[in-house]
N, C-alpha and C. Protein backbone atom coordinates (compact mmCIF):
# COMPACT_ATOMS: atom_id res chain seq x y z
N UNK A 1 9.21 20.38 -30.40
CA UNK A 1 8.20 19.36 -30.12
C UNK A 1 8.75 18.42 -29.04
N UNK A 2 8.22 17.92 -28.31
CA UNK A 2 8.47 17.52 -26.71
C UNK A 2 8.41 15.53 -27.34
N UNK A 3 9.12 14.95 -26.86
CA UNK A 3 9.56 13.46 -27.07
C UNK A 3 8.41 12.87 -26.06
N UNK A 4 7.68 11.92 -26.17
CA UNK A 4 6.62 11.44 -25.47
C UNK A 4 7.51 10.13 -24.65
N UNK A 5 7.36 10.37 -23.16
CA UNK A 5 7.84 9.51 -22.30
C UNK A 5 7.28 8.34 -21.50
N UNK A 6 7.45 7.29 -21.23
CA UNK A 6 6.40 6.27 -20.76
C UNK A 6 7.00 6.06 -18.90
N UNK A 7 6.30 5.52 -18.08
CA UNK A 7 6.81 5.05 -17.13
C UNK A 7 6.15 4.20 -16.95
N UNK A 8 6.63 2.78 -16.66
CA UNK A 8 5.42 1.43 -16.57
C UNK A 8 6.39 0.79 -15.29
N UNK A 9 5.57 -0.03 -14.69
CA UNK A 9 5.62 -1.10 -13.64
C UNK A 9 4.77 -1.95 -14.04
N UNK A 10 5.85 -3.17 -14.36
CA UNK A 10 5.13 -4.14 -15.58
C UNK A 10 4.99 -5.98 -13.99
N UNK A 11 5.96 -5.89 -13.29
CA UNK A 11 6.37 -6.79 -12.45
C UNK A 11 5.97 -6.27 -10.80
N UNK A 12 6.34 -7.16 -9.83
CA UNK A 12 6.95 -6.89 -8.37
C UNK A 12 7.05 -8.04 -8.03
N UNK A 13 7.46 -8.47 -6.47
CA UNK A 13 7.88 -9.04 -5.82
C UNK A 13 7.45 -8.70 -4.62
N UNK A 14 6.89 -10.16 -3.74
CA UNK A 14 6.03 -10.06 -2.09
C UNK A 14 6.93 -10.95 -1.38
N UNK A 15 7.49 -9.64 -0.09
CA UNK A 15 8.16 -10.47 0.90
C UNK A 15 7.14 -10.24 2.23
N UNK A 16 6.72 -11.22 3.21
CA UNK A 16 6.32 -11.80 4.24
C UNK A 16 7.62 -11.69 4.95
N UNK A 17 7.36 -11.01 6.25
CA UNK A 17 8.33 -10.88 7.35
C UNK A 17 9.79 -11.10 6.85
N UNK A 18 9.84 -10.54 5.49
CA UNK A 18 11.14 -10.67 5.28
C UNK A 18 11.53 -12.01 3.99
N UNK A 19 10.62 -12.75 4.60
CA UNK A 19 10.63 -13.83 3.85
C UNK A 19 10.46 -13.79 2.12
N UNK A 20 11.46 -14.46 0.98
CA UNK A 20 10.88 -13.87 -0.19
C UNK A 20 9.52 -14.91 -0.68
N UNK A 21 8.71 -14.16 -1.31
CA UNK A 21 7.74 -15.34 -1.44
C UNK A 21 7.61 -15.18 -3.54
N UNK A 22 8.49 -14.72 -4.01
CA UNK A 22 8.62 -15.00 -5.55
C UNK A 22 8.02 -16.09 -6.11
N UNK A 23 6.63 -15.50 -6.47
CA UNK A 23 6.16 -16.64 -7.85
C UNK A 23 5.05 -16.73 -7.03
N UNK A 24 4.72 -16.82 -5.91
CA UNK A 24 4.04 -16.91 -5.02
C UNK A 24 2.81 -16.13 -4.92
N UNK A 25 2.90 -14.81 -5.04
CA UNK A 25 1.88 -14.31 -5.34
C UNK A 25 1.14 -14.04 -6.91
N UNK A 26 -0.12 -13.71 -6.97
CA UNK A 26 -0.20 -13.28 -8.53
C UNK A 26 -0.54 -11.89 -8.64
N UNK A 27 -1.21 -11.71 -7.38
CA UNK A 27 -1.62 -10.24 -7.58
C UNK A 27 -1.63 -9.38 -6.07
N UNK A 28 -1.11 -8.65 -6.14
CA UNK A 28 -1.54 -7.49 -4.67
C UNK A 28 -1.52 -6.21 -5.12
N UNK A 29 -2.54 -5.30 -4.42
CA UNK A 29 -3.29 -4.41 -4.37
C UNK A 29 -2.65 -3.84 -2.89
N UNK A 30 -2.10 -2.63 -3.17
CA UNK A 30 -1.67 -1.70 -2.03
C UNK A 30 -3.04 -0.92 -1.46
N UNK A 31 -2.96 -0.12 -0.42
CA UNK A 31 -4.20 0.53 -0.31
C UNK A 31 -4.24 1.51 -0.90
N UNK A 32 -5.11 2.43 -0.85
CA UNK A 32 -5.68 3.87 -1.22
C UNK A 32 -5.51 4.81 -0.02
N UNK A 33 -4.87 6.13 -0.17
CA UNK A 33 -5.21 6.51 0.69
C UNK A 33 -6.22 7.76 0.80
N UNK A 34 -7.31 7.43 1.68
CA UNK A 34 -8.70 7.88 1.32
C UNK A 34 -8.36 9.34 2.46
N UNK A 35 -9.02 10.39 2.23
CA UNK A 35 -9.24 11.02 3.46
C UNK A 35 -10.89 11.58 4.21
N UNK A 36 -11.02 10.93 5.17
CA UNK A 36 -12.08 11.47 5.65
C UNK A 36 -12.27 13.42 5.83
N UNK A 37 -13.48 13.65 5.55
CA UNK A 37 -13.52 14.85 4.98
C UNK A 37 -14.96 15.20 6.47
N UNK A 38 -14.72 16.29 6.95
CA UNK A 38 -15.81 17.02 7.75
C UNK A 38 -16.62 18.38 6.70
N UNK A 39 -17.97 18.33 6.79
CA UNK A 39 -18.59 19.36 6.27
C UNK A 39 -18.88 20.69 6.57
N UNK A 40 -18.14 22.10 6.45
CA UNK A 40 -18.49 23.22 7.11
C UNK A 40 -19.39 23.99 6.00
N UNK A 41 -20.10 24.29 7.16
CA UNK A 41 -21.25 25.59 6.81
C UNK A 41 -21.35 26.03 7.44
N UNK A 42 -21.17 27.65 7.36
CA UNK A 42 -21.89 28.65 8.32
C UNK A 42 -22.58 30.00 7.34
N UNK A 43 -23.22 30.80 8.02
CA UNK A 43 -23.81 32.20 8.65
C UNK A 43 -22.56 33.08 7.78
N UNK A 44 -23.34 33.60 6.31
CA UNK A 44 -22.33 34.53 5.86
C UNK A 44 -21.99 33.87 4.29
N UNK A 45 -21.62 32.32 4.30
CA UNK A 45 -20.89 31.36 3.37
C UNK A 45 -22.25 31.53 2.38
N UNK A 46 -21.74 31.23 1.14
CA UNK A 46 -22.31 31.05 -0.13
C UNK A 46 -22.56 29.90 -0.43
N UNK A 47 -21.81 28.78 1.13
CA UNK A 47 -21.81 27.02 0.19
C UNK A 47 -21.20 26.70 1.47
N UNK A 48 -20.82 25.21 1.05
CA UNK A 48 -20.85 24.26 1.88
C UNK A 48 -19.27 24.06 1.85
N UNK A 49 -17.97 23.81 2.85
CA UNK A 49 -16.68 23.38 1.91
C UNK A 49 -16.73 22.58 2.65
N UNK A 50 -15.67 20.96 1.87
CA UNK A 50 -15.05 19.78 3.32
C UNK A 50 -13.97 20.40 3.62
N UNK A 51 -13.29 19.90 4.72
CA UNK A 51 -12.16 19.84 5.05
C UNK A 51 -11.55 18.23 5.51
N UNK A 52 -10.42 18.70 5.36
CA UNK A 52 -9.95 16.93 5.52
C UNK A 52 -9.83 17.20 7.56
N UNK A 53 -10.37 15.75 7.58
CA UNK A 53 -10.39 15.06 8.79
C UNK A 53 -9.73 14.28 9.47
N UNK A 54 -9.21 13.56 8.73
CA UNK A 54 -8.25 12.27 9.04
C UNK A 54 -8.02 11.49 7.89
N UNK A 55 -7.37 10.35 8.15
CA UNK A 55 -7.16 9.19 7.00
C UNK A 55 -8.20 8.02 7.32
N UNK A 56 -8.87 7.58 5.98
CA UNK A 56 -9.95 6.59 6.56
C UNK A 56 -9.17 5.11 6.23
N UNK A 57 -9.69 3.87 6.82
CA UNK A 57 -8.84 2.83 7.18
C UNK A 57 -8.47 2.17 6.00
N UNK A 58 -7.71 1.33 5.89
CA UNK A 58 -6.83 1.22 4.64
C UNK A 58 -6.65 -0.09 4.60
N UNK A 59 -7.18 -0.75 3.36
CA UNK A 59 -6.69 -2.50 3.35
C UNK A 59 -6.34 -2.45 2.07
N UNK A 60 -5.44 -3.84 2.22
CA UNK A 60 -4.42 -4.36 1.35
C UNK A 60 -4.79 -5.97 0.61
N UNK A 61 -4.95 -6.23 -0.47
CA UNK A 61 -5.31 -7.79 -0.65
C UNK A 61 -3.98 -8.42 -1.38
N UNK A 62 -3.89 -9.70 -1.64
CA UNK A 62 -2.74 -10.92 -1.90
C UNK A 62 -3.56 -11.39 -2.89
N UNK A 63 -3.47 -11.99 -4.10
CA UNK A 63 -4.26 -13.64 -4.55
C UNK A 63 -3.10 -14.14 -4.30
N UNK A 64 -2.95 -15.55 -3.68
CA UNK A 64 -1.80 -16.04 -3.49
C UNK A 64 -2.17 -17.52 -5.06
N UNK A 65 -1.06 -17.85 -4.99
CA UNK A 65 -1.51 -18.61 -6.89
C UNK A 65 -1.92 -20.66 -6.12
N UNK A 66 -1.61 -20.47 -5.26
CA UNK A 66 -1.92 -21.57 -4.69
C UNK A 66 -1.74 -21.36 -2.94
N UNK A 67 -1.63 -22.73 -2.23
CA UNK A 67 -1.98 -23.29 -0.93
C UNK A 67 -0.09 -23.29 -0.68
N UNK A 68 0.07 -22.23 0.25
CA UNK A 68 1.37 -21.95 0.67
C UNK A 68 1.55 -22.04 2.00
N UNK A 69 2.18 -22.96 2.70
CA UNK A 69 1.80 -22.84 3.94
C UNK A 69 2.41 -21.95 4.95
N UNK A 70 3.88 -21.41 4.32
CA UNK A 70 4.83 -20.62 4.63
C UNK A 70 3.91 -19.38 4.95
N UNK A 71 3.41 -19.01 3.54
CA UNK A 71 2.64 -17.61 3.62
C UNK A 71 1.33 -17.94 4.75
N UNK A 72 0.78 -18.87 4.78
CA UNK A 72 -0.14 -19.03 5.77
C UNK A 72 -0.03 -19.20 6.83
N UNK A 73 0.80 -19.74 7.22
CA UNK A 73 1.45 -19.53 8.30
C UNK A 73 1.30 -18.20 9.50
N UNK A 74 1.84 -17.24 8.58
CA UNK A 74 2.68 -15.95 8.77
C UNK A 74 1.78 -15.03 9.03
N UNK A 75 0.51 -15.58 8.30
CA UNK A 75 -0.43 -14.17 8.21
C UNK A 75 -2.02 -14.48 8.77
N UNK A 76 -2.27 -16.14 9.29
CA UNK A 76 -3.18 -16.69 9.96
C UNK A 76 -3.55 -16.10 11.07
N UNK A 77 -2.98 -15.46 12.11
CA UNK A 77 -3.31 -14.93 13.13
C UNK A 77 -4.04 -13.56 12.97
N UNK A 78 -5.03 -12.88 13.35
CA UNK A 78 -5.27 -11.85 12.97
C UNK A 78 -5.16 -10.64 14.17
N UNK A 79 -4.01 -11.28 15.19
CA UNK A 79 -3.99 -10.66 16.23
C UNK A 79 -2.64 -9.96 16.18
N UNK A 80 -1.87 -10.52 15.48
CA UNK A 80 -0.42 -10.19 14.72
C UNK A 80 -0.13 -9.69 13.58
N UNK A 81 0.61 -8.34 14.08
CA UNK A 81 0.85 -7.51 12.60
C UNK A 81 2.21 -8.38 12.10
N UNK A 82 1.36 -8.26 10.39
CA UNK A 82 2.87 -8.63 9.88
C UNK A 82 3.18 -7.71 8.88
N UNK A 83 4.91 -8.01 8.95
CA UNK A 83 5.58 -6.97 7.76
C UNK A 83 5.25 -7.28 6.37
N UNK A 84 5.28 -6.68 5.51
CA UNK A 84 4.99 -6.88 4.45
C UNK A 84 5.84 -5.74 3.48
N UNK A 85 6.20 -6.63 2.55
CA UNK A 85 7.27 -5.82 1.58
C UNK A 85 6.88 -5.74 0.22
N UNK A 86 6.55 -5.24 -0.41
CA UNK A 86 6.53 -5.07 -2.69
C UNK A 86 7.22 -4.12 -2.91
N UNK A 87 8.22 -5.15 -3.87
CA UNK A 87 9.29 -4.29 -4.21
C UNK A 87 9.20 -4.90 -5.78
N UNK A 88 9.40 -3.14 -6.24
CA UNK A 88 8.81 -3.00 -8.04
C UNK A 88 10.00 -2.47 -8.91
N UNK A 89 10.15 -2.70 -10.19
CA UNK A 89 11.39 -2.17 -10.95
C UNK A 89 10.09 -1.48 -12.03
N UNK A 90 10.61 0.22 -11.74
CA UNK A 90 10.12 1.87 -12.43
C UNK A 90 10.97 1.39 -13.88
N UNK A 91 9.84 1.34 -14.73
CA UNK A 91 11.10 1.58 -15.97
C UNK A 91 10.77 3.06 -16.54
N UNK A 92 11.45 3.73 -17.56
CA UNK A 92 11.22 4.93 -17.97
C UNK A 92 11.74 4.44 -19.36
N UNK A 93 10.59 4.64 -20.21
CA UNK A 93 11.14 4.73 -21.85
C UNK A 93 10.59 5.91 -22.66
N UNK A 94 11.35 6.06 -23.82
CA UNK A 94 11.57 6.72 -25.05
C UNK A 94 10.99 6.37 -26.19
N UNK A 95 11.47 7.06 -27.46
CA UNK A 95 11.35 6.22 -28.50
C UNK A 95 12.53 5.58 -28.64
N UNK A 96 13.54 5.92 -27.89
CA UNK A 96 14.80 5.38 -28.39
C UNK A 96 14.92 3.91 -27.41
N UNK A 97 13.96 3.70 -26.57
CA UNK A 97 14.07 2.48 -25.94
C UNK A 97 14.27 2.73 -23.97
N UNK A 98 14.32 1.70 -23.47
CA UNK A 98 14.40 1.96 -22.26
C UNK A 98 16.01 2.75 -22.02
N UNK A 99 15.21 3.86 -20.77
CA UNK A 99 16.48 4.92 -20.11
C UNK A 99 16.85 4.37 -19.13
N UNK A 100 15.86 3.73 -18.16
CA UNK A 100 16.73 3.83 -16.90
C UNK A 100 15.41 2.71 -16.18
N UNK A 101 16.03 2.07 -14.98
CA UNK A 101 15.48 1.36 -14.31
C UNK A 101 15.13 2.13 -12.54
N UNK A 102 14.73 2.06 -12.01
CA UNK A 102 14.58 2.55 -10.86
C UNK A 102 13.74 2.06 -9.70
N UNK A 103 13.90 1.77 -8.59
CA UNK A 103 13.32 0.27 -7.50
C UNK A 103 12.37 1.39 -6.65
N UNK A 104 10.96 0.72 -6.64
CA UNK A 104 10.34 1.26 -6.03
C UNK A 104 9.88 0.69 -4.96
N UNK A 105 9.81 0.65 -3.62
CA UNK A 105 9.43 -0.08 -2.38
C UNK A 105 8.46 0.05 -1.66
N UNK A 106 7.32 -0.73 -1.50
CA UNK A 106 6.33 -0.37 -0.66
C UNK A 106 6.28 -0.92 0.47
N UNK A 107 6.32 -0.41 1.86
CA UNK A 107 6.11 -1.43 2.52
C UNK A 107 4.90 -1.52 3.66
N UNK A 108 4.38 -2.47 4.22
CA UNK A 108 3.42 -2.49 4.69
C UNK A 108 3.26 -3.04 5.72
N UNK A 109 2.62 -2.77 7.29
CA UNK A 109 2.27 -3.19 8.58
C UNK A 109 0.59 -3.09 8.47
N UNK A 110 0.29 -5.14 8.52
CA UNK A 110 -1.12 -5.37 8.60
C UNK A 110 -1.68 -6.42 9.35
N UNK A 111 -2.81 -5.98 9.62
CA UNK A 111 -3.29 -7.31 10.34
C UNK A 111 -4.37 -7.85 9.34
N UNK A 112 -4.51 -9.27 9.63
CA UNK A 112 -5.10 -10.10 8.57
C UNK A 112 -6.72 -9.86 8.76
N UNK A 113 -7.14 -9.51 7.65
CA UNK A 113 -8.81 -9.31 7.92
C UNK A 113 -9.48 -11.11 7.51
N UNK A 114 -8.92 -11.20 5.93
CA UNK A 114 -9.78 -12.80 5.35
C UNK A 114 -8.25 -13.25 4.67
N UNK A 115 -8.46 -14.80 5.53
CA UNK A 115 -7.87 -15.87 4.75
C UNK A 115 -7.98 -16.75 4.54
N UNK A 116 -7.56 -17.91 3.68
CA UNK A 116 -7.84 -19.22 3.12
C UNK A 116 -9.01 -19.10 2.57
N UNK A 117 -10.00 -18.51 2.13
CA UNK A 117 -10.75 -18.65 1.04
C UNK A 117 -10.55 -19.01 -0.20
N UNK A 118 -10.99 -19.74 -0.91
CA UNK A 118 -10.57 -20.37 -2.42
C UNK A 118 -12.12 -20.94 -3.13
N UNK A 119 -11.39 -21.06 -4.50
CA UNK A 119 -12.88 -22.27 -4.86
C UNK A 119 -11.90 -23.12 -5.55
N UNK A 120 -12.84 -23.97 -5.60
CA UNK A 120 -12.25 -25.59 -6.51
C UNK A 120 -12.68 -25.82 -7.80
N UNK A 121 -12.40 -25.47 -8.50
CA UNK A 121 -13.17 -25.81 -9.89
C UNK A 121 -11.93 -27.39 -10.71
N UNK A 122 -13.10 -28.05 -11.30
CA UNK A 122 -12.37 -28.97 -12.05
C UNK A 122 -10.94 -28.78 -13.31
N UNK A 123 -9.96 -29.07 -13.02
CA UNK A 123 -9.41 -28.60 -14.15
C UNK A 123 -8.81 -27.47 -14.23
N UNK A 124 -8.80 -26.44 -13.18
CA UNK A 124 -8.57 -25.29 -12.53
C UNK A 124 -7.73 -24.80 -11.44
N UNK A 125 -6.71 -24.29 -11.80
CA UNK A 125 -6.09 -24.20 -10.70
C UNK A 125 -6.99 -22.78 -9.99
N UNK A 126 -6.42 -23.42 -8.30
CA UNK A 126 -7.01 -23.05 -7.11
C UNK A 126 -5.70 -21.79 -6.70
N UNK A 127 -6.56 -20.61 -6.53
CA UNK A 127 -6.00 -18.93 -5.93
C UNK A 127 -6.55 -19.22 -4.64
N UNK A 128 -5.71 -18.20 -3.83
CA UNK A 128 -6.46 -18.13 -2.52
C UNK A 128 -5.87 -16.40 -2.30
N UNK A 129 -7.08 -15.72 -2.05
CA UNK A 129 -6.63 -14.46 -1.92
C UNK A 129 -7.45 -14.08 -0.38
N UNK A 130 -6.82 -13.25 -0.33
CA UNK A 130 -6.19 -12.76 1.47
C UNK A 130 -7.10 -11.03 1.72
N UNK A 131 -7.24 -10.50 2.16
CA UNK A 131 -7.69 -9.15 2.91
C UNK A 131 -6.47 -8.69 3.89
N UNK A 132 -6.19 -7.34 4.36
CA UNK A 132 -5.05 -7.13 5.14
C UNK A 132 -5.94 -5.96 5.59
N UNK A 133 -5.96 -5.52 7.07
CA UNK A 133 -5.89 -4.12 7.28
C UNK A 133 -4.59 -3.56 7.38
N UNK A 134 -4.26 -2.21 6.96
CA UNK A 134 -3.49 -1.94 6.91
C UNK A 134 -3.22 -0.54 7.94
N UNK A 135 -2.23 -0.52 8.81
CA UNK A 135 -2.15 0.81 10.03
C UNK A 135 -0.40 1.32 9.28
N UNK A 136 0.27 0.93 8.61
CA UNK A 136 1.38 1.25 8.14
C UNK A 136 1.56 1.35 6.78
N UNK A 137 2.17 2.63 6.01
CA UNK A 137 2.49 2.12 4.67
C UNK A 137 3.98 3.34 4.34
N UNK A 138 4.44 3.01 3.84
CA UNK A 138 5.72 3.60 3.67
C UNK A 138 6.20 3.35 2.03
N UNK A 139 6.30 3.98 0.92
CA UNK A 139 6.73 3.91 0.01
C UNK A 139 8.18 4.92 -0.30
N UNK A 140 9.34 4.05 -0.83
CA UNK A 140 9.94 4.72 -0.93
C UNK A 140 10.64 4.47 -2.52
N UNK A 141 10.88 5.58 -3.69
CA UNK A 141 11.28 5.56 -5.32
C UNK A 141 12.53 6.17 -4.89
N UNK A 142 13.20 5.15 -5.49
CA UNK A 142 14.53 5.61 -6.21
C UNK A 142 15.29 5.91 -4.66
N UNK A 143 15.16 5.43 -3.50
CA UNK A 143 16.10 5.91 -2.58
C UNK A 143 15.20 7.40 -1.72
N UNK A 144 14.46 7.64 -2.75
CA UNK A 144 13.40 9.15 -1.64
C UNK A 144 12.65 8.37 -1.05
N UNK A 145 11.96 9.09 0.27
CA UNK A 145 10.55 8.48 1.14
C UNK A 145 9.85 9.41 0.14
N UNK A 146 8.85 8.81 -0.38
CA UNK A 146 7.85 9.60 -0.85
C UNK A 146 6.57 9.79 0.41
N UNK A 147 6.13 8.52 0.69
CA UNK A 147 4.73 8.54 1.68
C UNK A 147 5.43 7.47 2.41
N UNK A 148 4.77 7.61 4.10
CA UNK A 148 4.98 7.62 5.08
C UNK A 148 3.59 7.49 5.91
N UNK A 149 2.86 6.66 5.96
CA UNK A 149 1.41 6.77 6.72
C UNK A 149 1.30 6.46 7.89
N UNK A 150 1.63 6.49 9.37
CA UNK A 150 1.47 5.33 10.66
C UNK A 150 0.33 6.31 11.25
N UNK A 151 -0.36 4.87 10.87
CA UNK A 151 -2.02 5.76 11.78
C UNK A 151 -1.66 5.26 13.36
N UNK A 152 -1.31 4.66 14.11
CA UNK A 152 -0.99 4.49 15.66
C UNK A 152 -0.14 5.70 16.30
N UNK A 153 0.87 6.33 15.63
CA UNK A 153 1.54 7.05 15.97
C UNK A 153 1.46 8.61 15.52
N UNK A 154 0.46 8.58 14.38
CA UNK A 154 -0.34 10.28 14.19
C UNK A 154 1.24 10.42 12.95
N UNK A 155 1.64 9.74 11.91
CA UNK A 155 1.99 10.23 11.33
C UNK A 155 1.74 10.40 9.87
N UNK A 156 1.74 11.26 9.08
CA UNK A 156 2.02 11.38 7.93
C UNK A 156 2.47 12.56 7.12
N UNK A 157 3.87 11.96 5.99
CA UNK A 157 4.61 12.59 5.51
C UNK A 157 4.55 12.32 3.84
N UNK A 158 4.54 13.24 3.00
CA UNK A 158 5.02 13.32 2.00
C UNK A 158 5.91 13.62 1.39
N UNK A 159 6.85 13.01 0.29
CA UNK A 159 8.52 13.63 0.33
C UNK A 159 9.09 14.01 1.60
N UNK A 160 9.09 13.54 2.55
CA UNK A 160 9.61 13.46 4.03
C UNK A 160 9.10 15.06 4.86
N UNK A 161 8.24 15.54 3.91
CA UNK A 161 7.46 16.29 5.01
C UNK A 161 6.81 16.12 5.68
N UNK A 162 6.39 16.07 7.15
CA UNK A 162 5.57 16.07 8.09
C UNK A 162 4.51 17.03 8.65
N UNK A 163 2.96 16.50 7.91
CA UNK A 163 2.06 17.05 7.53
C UNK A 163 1.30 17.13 9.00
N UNK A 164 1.77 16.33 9.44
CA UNK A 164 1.17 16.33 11.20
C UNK A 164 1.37 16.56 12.44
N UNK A 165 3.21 17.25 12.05
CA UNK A 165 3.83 17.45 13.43
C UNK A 165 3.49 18.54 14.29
N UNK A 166 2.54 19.27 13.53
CA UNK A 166 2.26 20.16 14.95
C UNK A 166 0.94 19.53 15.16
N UNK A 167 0.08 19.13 14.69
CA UNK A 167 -0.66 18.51 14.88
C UNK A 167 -0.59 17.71 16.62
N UNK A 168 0.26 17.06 16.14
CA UNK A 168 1.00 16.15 17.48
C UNK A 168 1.55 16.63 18.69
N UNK A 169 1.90 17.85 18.12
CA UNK A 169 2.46 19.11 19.16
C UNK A 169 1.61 19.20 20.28
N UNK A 170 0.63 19.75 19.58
CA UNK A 170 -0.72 20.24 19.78
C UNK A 170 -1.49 19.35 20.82
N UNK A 171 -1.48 18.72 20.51
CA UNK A 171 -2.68 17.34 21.12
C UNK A 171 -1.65 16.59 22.42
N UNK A 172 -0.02 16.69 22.20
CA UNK A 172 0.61 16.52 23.48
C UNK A 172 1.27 15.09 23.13
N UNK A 173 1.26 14.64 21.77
CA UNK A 173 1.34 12.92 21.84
C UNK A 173 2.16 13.19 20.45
């Protein structure tokens, strides 16, 4: 009979250009990565299949837990990409209790879509959450690249394979 195993990411941590911003945020949301899909049919086929097309565009949101000016600062311009870092501790448990810890890293190149929005309520503390487009994302567990996304430069890799290099071949760029 097989021992039932858990893996949770209960925490993280948001660095701004490097900067740590701990406590600072309450919540962020990495993107999705979606793929645009083209429809073939022809003369012969029984049906319709997609095929993947590309990657469709990718945003990232912040609630920041209050009015930071550091973070606002940094990410006010929407003409300037900024770095962006979440970095997470993988736990892995048992019944016998936690095995092992393991750092998972996401990192991210975005330009700012919405900021400083908030509401005021009496008695209430005031969030201000953020929009990011996102053209970069790079995750890397335990020391592996898992994903690798740069839509400017035609790349993407999984487990450090490169799903696009002839792709790139191909097209001359």
């Amino acid at each position: 009979m097989s021992q039932i195993k858990v893996r949770q990411i209960v925490n993280a941590n948001v660095y701004l250009e490097g900067m740590d911003m701990l406590g600072q945020a309450e919540e962020v949301k990495i993107p999705e990565i979606s793929v645009i899909e083209s429809e073939y049919k022809g003369l012969g086929m029984v049906g319709k299949i997609k095929l993947p097309a590309g990657i469709d565009a990718m945003e990232a949101e912040i609630k920041w837990k209050s009015y930071f000016e550091e973070a606002m600062r940094r990410v006010a311009n929407p003409f300037a990409a900024v770095q962006v870092q979440i970095r997470s501790n993988v736990e892995d448990w048992d019944s016998t209790g936690r095995q092992r810890e393991r750092p998972l890293v996401t990192y991210l190149t975005v330009l700012t879509k919405k900021v400083m929005g908030s509401t005021f309520k009496q008695q209430e503390r005031t969030d201000f959450p953020s929009s990011y487009n996102v053209h970069y994302i790079r995750q890397v567990f335990d020391g592996n690249e898992e994903l690798e996304v740069d839509v400017f430069n035609n790349i993407f890799k999984i487990n450090g394979q490169d799903a696009l290099a002839q792709y790139r071949l191909n097209i001359g760029g």
